[in-house]
Each structure stands twice: as C-alpha cells, then as structure tokens.
C-alpha atoms as a PDB file:
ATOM      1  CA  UNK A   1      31.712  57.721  75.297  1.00  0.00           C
ATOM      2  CA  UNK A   2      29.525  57.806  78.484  1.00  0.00           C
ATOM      3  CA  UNK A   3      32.671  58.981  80.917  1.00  0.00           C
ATOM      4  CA  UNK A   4      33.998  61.352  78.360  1.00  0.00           C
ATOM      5  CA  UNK A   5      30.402  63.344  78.629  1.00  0.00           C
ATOM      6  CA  UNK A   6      30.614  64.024  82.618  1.00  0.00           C
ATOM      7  CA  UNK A   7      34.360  64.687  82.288  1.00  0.00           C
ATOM      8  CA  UNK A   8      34.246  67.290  79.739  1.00  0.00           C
ATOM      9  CA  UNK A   9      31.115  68.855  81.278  1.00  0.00           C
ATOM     10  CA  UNK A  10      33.309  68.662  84.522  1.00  0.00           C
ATOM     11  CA  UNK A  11      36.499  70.297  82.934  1.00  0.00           C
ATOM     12  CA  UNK A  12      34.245  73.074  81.121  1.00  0.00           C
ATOM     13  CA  UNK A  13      33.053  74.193  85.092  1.00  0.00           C
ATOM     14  CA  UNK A  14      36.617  74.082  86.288  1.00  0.00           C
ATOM     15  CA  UNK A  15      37.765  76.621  83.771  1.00  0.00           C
ATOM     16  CA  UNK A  16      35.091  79.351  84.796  1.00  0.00           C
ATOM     17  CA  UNK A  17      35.809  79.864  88.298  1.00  0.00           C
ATOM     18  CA  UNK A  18      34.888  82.807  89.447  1.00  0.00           C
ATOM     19  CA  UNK A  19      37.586  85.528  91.043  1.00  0.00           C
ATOM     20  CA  UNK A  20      36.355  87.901  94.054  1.00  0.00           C
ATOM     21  CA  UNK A  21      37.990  91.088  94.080  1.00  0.00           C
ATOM     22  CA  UNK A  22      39.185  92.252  97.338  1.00  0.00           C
ATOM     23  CA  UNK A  23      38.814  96.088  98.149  1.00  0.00           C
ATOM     24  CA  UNK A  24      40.844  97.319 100.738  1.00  0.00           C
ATOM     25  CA  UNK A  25      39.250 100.390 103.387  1.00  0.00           C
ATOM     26  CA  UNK A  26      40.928 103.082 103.717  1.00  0.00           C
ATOM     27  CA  UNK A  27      43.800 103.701 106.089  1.00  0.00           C
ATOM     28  CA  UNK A  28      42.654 106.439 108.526  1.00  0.00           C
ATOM     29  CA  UNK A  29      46.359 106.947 109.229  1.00  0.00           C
ATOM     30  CA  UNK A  30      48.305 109.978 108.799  1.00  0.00           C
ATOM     31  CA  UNK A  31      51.586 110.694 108.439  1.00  0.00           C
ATOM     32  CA  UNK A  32      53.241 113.471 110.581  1.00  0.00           C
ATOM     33  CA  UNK A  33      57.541 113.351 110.362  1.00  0.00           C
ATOM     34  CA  UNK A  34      60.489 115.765 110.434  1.00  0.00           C
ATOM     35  CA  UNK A  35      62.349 115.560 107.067  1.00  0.00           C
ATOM     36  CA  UNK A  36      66.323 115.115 107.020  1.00  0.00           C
ATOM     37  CA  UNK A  37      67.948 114.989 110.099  1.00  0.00           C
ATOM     38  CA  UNK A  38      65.562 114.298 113.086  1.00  0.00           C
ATOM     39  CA  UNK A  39      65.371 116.096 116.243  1.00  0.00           C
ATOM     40  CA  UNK A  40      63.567 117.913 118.640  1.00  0.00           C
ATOM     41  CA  UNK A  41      65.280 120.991 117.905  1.00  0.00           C
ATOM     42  CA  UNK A  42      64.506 123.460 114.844  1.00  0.00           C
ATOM     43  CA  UNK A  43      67.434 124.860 112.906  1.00  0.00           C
ATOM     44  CA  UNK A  44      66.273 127.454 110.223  1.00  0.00           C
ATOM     45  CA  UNK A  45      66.965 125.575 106.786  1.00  0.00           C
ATOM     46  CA  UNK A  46      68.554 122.178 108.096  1.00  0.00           C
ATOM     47  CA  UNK A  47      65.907 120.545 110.104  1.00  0.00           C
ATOM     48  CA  UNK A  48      62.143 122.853 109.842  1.00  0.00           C
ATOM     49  CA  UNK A  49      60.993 120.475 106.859  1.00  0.00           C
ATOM     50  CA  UNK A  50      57.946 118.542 107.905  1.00  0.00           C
ATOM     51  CA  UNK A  51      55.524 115.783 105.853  1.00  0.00           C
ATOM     52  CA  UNK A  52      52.398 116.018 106.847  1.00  0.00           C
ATOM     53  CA  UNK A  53      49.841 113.716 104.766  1.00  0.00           C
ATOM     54  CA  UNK A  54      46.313 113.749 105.886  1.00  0.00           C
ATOM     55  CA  UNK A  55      43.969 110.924 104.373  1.00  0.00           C
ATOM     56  CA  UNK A  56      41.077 112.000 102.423  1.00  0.00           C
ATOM     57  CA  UNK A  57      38.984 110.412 105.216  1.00  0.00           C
ATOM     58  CA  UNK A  58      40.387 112.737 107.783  1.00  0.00           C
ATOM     59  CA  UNK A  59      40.713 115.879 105.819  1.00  0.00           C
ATOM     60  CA  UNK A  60      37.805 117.527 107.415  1.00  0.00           C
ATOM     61  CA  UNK A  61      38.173 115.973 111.377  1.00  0.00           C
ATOM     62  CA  UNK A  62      41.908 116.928 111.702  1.00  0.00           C
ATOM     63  CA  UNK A  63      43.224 120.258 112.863  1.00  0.00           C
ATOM     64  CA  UNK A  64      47.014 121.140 113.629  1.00  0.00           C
ATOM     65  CA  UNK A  65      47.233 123.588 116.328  1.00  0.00           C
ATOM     66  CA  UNK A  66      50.784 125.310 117.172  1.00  0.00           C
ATOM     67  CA  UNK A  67      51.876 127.424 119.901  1.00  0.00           C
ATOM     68  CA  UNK A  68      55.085 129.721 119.515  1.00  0.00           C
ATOM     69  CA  UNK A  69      55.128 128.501 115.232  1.00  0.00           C
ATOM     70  CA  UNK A  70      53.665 128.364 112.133  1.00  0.00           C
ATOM     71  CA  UNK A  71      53.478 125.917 109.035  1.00  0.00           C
ATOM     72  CA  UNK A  72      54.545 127.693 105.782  1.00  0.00           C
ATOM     73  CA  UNK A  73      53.501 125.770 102.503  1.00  0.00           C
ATOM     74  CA  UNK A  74      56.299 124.646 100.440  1.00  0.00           C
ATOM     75  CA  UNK A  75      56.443 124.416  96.518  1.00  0.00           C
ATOM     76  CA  UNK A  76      56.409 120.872  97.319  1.00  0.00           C
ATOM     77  CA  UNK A  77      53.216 118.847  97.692  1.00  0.00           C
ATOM     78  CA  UNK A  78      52.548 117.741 101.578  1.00  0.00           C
ATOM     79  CA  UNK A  79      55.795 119.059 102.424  1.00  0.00           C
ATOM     80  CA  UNK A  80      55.743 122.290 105.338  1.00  0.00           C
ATOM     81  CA  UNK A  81      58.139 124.391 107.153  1.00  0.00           C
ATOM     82  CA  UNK A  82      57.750 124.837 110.552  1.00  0.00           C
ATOM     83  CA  UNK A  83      58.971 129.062 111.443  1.00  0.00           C
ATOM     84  CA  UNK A  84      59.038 129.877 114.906  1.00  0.00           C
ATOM     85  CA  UNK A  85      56.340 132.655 115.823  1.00  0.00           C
ATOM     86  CA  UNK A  86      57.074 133.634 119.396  1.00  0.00           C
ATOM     87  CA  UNK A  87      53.943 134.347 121.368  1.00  0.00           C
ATOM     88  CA  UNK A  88      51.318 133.465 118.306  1.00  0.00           C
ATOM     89  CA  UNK A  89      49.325 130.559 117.943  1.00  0.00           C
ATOM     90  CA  UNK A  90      47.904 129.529 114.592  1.00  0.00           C
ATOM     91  CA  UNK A  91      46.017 126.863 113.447  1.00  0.00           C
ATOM     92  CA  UNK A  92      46.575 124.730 110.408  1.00  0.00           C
ATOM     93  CA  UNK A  93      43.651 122.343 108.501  1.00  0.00           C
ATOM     94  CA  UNK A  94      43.123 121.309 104.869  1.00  0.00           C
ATOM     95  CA  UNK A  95      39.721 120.247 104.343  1.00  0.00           C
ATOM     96  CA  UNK A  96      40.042 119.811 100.630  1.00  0.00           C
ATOM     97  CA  UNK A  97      42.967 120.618  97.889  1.00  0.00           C
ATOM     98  CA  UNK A  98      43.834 124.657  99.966  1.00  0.00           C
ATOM     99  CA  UNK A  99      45.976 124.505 103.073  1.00  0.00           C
ATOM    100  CA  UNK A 100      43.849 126.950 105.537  1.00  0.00           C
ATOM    101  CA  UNK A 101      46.012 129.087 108.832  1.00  0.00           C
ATOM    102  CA  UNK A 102      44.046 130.953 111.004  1.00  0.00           C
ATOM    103  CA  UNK A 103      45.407 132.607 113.717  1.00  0.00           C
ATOM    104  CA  UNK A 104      44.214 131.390 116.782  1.00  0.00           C
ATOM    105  CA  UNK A 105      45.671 134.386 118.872  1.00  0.00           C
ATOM    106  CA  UNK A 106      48.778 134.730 121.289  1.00  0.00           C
ATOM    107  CA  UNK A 107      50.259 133.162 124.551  1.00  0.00           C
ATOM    108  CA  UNK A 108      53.216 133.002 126.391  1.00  0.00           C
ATOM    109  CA  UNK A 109      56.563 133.979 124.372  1.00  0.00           C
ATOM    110  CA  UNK A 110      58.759 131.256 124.170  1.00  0.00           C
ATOM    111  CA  UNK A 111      61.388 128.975 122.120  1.00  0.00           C
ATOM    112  CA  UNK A 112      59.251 125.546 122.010  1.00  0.00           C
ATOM    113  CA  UNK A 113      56.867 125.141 119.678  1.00  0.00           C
ATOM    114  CA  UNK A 114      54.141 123.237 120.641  1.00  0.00           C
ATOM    115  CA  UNK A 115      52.271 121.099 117.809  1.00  0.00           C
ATOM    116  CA  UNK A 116      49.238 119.430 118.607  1.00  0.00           C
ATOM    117  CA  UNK A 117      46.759 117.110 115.888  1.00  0.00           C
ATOM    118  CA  UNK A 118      42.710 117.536 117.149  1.00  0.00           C
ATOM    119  CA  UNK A 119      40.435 115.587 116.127  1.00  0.00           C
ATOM    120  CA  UNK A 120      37.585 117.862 115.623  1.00  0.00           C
ATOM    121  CA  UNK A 121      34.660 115.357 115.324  1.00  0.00           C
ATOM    122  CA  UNK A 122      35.809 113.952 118.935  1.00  0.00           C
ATOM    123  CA  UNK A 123      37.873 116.907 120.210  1.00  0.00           C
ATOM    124  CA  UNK A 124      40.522 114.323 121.452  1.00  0.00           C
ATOM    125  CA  UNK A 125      44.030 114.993 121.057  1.00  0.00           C
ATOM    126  CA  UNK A 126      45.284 112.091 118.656  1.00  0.00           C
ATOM    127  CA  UNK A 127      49.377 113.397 118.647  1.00  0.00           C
ATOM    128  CA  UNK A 128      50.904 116.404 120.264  1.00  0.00           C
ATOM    129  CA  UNK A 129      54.952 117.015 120.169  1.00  0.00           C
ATOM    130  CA  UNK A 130      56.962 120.466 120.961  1.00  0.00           C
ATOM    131  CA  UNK A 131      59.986 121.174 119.363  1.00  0.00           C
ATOM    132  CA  UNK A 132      62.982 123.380 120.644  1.00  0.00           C
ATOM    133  CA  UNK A 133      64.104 126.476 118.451  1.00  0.00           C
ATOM    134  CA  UNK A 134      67.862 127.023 118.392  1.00  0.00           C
END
C-alpha cells in the first residue's frame, strides 16, 4: 500500500500534461504568376491572366506600377488581366477588400509592358518584370 500511493499520484500527473499551441506569423510573401501557359509575351485571351495575392500584412505597403498596361479585375477573386495601354502608365494597389487604378500619366509608346511591385513604406523595388505584347 505505501508504493501504490506515489505511483498513482505519479500516473495522475502524467495524464495532465500540458499542450503549447504553436501560432505561426504571417507569411509576408506574395504571390505574383502568369496563369496558363507562361511567357514573356501577352496574347489577348491565351496568356494576359495573372494571380496576384497580396497578404493582409502587405495590403497597404505594396503598389503595382505598369508602364505601356493595365490590370483589369476579373469576376474571379485575385485573378487580373493584364491589357496593353500604349503610352499610359497606371498604378494598381488594394489596401483593403476594393482593387484601386490610378493613372499615373503617360510615357514612351511601346509594346512591353513594364510591371514593377513598390514597396511604399521603403520605396524599394521588391519585383519588377516586362512583358512583350504580340
């Protein structure tokens, strides 16, 4: 009777451990890709689909500047089209749930489109790409 005493107070600790929850930060990533086939060149309706997901975190420091194009909203969430614009440059942010342009005014007429992500809080360039227009 005196070892069963420690042994059962021993097993009744063991069964209470405690868990610790892991929360994971938040992935300051975004994600910037041509949808279907991938190239550098833009074909009206075969390869102008673009996903372009912007983390809540970065919603309000990222701004999508394009020379010679524009993003056009889709019916599909995240998912743009990219129309060439010849000698316009627009601007593109979402700071919250509405998809903002703002034209950002002309330059140079040409067939590459020029797409470059700003981060506005550093002004660095964090991707820039251009694209040809067939």
């Amino acid at each position: 009777m005196k070892f069963l005493c420690p042994l059962l107070l021993l097993f009744s600790f063991s069964t209470n451990a405690q868990y610790a929850i892991k929360v994971k930060k938040e992935d300051n990533r975004f994600l910037f890709f041509q949808l279907g086939t991938k190239s550098d060149t833009i074909i009206k309706n075969k390869s102008d689909l673009f996903l372009i997901k912007l983390p809540d975190s970065l919603k309000n420091n990222i701004q999508i500047f394009l020379k010679n194009g524009q993003f056009i909203e889709t019916k599909k969430d995240s998912i743009y089209r990219l129309r060439s614009v010849p000698g316009m440059k627009y601007s593109h942010s979402k700071p919250d749930s509405v998809f903002q342009t703002l034209v950002e005014g002309n330059c140079p007429p040409s067939k590459i489109i020029t797409i470059e992500f700003i981060n506005t809080h550093t002004q660095k360039r964090i991707l820039q790409n251009n694209f040809i227009v067939k």
